[in-house]
Protein backbone atom coordinates (compact mmCIF):
# COMPACT_ATOMS: atom_id res chain seq x y z
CA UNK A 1 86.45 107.91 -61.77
CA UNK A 2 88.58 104.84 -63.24
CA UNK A 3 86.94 101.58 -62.09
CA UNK A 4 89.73 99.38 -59.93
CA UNK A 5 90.37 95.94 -60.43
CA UNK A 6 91.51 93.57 -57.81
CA UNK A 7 94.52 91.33 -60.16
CA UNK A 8 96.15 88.76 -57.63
CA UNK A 9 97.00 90.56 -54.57
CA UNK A 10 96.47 94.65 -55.60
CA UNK A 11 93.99 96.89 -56.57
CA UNK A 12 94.71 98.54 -59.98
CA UNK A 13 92.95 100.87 -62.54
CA UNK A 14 90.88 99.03 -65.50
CA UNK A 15 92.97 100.17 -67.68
CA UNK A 16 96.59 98.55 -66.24
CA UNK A 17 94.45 95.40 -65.36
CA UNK A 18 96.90 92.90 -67.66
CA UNK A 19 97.63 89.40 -67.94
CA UNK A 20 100.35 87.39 -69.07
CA UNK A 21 99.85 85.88 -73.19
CA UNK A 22 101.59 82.69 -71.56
CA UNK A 23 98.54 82.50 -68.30
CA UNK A 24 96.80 79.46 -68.66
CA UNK A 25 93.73 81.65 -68.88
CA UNK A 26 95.00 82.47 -72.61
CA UNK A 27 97.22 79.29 -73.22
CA UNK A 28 94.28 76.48 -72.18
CA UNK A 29 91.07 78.14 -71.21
CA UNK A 30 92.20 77.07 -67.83
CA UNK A 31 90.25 78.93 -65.56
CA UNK A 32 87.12 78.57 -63.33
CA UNK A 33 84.55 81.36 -62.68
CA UNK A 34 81.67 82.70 -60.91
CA UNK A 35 79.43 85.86 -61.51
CA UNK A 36 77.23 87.48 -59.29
CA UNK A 37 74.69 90.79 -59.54
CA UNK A 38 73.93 93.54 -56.92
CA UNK A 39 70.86 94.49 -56.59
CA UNK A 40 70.45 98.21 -55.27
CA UNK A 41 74.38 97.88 -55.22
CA UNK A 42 73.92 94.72 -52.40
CA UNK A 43 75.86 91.92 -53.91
CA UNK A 44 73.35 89.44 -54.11
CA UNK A 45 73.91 86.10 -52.69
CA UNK A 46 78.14 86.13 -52.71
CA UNK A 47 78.77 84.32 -50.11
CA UNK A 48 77.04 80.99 -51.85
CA UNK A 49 78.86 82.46 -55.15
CA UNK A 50 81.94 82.40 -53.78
CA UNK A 51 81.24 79.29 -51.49
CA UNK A 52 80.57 76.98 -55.54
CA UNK A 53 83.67 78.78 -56.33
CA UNK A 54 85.34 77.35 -54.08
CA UNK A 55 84.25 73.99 -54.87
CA UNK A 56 85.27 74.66 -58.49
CA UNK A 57 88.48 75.39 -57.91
CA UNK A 58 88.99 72.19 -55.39
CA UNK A 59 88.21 69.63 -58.55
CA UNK A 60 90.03 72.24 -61.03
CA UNK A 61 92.98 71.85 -58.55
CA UNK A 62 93.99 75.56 -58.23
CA UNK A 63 95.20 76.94 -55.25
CA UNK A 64 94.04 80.77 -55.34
CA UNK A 65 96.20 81.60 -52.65
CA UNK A 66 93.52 82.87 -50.03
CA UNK A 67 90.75 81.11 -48.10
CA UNK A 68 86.84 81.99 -48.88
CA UNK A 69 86.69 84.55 -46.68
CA UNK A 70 89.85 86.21 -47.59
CA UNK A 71 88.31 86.16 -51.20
CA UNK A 72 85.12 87.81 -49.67
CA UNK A 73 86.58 90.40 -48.24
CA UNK A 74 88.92 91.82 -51.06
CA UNK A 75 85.57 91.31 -53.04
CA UNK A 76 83.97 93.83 -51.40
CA UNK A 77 86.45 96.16 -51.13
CA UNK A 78 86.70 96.04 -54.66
CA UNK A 79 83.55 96.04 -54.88
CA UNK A 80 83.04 99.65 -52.31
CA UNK A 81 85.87 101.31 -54.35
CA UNK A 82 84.14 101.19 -57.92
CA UNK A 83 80.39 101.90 -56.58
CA UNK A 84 80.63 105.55 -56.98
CA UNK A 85 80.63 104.84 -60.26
CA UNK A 86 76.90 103.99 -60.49
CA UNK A 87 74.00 105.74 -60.58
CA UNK A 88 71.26 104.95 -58.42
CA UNK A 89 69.22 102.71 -59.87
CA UNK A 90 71.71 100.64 -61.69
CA UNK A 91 73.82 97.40 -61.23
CA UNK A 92 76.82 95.67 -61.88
CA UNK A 93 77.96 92.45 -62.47
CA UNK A 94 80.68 91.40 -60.23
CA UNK A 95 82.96 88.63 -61.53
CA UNK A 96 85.48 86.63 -60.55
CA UNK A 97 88.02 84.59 -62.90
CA UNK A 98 90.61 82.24 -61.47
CA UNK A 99 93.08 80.65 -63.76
CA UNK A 100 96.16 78.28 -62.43
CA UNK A 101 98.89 80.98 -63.31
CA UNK A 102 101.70 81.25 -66.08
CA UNK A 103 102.05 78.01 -68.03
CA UNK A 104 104.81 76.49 -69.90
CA UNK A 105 104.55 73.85 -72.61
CA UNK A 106 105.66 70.36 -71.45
CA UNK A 107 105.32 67.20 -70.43
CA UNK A 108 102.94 67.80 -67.55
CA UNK A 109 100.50 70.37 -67.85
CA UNK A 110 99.58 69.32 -64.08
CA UNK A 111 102.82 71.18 -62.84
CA UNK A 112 101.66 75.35 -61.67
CA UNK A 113 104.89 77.13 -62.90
CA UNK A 114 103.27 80.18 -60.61
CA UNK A 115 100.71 81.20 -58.12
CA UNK A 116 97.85 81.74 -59.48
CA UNK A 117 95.82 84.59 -61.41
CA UNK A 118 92.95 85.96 -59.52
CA UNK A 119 90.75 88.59 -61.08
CA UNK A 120 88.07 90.19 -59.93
CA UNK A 121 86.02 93.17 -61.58
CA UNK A 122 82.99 94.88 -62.00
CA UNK A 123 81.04 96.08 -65.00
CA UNK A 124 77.70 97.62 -65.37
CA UNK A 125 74.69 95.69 -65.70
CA UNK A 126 73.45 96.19 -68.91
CA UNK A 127 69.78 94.60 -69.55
CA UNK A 128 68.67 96.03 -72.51
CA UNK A 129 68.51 92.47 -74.69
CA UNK A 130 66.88 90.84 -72.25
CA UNK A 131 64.11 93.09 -71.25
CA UNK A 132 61.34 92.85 -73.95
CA UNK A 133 61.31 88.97 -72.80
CA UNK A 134 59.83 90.03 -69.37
CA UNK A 135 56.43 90.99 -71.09
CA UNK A 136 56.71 89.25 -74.79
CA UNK A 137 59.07 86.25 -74.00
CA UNK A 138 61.76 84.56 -76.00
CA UNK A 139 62.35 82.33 -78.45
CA UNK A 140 63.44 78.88 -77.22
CA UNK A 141 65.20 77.00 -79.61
CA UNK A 142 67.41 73.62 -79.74
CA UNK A 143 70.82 73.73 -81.09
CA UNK A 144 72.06 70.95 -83.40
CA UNK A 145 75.30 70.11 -80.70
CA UNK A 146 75.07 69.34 -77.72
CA UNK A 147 75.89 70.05 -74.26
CA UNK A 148 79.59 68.16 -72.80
CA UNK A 149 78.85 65.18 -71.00
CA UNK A 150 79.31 65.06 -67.53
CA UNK A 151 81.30 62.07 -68.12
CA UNK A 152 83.82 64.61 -69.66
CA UNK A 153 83.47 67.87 -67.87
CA UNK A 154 81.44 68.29 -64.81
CA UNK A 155 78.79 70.95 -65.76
CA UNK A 156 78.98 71.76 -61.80
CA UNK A 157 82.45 73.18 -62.51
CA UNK A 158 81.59 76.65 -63.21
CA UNK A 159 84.73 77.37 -65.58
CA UNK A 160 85.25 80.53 -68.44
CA UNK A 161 85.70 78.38 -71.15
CA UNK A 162 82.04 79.11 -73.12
CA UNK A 163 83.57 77.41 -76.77
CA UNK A 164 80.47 75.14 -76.78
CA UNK A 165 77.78 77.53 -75.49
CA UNK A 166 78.77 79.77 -78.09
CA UNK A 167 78.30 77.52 -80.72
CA UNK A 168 75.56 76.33 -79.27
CA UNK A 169 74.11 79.73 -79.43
CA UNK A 170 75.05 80.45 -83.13
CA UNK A 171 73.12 77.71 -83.89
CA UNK A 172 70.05 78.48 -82.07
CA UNK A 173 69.80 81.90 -83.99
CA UNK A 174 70.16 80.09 -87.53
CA UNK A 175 66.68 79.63 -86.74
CA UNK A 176 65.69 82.74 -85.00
CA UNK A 177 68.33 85.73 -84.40
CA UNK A 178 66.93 86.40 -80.90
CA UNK A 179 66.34 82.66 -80.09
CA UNK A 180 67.52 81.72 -76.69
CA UNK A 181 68.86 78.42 -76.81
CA UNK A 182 67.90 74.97 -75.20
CA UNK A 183 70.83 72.50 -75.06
CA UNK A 184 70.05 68.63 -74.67
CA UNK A 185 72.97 66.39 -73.96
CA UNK A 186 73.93 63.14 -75.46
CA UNK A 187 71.08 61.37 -74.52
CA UNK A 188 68.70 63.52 -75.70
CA UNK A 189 67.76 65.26 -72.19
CA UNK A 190 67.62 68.92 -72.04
CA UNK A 191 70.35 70.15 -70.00
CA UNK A 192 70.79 73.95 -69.79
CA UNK A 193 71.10 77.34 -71.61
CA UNK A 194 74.35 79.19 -72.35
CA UNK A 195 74.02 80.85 -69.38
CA UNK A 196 71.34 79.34 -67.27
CA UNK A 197 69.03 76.70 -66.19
CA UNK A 198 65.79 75.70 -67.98
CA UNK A 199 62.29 75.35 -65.83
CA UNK A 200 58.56 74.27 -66.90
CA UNK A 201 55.19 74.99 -65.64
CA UNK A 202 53.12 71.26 -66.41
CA UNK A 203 49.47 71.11 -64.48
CA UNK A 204 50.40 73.25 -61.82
CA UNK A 205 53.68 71.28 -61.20
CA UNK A 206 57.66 73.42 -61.46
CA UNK A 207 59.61 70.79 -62.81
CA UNK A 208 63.81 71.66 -63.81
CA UNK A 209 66.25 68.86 -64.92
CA UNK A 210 68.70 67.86 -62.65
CA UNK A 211 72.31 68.62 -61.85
CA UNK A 212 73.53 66.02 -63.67
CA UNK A 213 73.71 67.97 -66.72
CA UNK A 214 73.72 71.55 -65.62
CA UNK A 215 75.18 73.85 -63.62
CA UNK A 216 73.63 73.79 -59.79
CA UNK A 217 73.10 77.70 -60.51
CA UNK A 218 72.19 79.73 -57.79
CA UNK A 219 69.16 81.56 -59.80
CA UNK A 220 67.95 78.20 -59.98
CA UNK A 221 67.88 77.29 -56.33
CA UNK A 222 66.63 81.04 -55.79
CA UNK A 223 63.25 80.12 -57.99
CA UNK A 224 63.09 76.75 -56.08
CA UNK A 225 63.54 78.58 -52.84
CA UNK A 226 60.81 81.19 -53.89
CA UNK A 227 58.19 78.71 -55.34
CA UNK A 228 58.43 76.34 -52.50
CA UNK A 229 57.41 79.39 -49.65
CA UNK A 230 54.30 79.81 -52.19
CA UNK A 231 53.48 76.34 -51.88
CA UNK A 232 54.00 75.93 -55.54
CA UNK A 233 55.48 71.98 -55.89
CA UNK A 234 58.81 71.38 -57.37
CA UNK A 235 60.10 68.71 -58.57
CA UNK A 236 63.68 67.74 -60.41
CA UNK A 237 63.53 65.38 -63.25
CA UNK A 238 64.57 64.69 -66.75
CA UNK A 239 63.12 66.72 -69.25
CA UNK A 240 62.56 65.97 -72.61
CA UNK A 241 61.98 68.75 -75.87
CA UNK A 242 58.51 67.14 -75.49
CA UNK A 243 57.69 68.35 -72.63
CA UNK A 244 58.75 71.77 -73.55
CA UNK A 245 56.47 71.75 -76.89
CA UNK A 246 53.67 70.70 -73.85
CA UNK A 247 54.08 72.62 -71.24
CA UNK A 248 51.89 75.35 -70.10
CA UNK A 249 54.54 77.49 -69.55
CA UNK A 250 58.42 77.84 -69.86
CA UNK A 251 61.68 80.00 -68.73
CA UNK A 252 65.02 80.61 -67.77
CA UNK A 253 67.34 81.32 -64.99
CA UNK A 254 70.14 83.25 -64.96
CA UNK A 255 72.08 85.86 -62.65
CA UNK A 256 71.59 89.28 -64.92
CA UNK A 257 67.62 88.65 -65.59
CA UNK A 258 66.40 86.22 -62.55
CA UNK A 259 63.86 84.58 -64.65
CA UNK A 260 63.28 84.97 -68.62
CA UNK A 261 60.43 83.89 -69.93
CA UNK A 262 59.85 81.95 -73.14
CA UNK A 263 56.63 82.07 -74.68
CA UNK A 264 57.69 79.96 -78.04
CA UNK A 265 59.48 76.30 -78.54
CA UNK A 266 60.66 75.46 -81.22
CA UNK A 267 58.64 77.92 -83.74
CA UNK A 268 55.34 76.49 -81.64
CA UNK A 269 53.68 78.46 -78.92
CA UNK A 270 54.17 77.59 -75.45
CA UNK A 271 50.59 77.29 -73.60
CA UNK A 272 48.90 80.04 -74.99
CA UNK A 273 51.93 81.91 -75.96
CA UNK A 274 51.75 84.71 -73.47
CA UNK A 275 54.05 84.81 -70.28
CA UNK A 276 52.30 82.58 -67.95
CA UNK A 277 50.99 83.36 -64.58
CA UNK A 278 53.37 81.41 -62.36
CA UNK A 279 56.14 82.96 -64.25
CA UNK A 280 54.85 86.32 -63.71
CA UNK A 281 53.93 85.56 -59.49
CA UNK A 282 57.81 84.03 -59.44
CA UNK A 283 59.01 87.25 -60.99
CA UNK A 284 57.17 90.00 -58.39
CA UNK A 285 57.98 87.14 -55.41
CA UNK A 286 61.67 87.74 -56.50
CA UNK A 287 61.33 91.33 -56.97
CA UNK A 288 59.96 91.36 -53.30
CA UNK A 289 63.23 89.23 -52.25
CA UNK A 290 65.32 91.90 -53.21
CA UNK A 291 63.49 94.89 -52.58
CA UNK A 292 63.29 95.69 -56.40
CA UNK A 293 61.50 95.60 -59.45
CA UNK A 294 63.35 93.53 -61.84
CA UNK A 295 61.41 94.12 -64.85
CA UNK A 296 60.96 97.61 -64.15
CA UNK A 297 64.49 98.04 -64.00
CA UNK A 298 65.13 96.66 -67.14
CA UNK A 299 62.55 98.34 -69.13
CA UNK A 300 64.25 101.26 -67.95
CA UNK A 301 67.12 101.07 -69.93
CA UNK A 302 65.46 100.61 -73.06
CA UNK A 303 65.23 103.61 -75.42
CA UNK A 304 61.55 105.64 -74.52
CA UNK A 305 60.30 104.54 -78.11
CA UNK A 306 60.92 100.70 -76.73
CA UNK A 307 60.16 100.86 -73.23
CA UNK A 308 56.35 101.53 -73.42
């Protein structure tokens, strides 16, 4: 079966799924976005996805042409239409890119020469590159740039154009080809990962920076929302590289993996350089949440000789 696309108003086959060269998506980068998981083929948490997409696209100015719900709904449809597709026991990613339409060079790149583009697909979930972290953890490393002000670009405005992640990213593995990268911004703060939000384990305490120079991500809040029923104190605060080089224990947030953990900063070991145990009790209580065992599922995927 062909996997369907939903491209501004109509369901179509992956394959006829096209764009204008002259959509702002192509032309400027000009698009915001938002990607969500299913777990056991239940999108998890789309509602709130689609709820900071909404927000996005209210600073970005774009009109998408439907309300929240509207976009909901043709979600999952699009979403029902493509699951026979997988297997039980896998997942997809389900993503939505919004870009202001066809553009025109001029005077006033303000004026929307159409309505605008609104794509939504799905694509499996593949986890292979991140599952060794689960049990060995990652490399953290700090990239020589840094992340765009706020001042410049909100990082709350969840948009497609990943330019200075990338680099970001290439830089991080000039010092380790599987390093995950840190980013600080211009004050020297760490802000975020490509793709996620940073946390630390420091006497007992979660501490993650604030939204002032990262994205509000929804894996984020998950963790907070997990560690918080535990009684596990949280607290949001600037974070300094030196408090990653100290603290017992570090990792990521992201939609695909949940929570990634890294067991070395900077070349030096994080506590004792094993995944830590409030890492590992935040994993299973999120496993619980969804009725699945992340890190079993991603093992999975890994080639027998790798899986253990």
């Amino acid at each position: 079966m062909t996997r369907q696309v939903y491209l501004s108003g109509q369901l179509v086959a992956e394959e006829d799924a096209k764009i204008s060269i002259f959509d702002s998506a192509v032309l400027l980068g000009d698009t915001v976005t938002e990607s969500t998981r299913t777990f056991g083929h239940c999108p998890f948490k789309l509602s709130e996805h689609i709820h900071r997409l909404y927000k996005s696209l209210k600073v970005a100015r774009i009109d998408p042409g439907m309300n929240a719900d509207e976009m909901l709904n043709v979600t999952l449809r699009m979403l029902e239409a493509n699951l026979p597709d997988y297997r039980e026991g896998d997942d997809c990613w389900i993503v939505h890119n919004i870009s202001r339409g066809a553009f025109i060079p001029g005077p006033d790149p303000t004026v929307q020469r159409s309505v605008a583009t609104v794509m939504i697909y799905t694509q499996p979930l593949d986890l292979r590159g991140w599952a060794k972290f689960y049990t060995d953890g990652c490399h953290a490393v700090t990239p020589m740039s840094r992340i765009i002000p706020s001042q410049s670009l909100d990082a709350r405005i969840k948009n497609r154009s990943r330019m200075a992640y990338t680099l970001a990213e290439m830089e991080a593995k000039l010092v380790d080809p599987e390093a995950q990268s840190v980013i600080l911004d211009i004050h020297g703060n760490v802000a975020e990962n490509k793709g996620g939000n940073v946390f630390i384990v420091s006497d007992g305490v979660l501490k993650t920076p604030r939204t002032t120079n990262c994205l509000a991500g929804i894996s984020r809040a998950t963790v907070m929302q997990l560690a918080r029923l535990r009684n596990i104190c949280v607290e949001e605060t600037e974070l300094q590289p030196y408090d990653l080089y100290t603290a017992d224990e570090v990792f990521f947030t992201s939609t695909p993996y949940c929570i990634m953990p890294a067991t070395k900063f900077n070349g030096l070991p994080v506590g004792d350089g094993q995944v830590g145990p409030m890492t590992q009790r935040l994993l299973r209580a999120w496993s619980e949440f969804v009725g699945l065992d992340i890190v079993r599922q991603a093992r999975k995927q890994l080639p027998a000789s790798e899986a253990g």
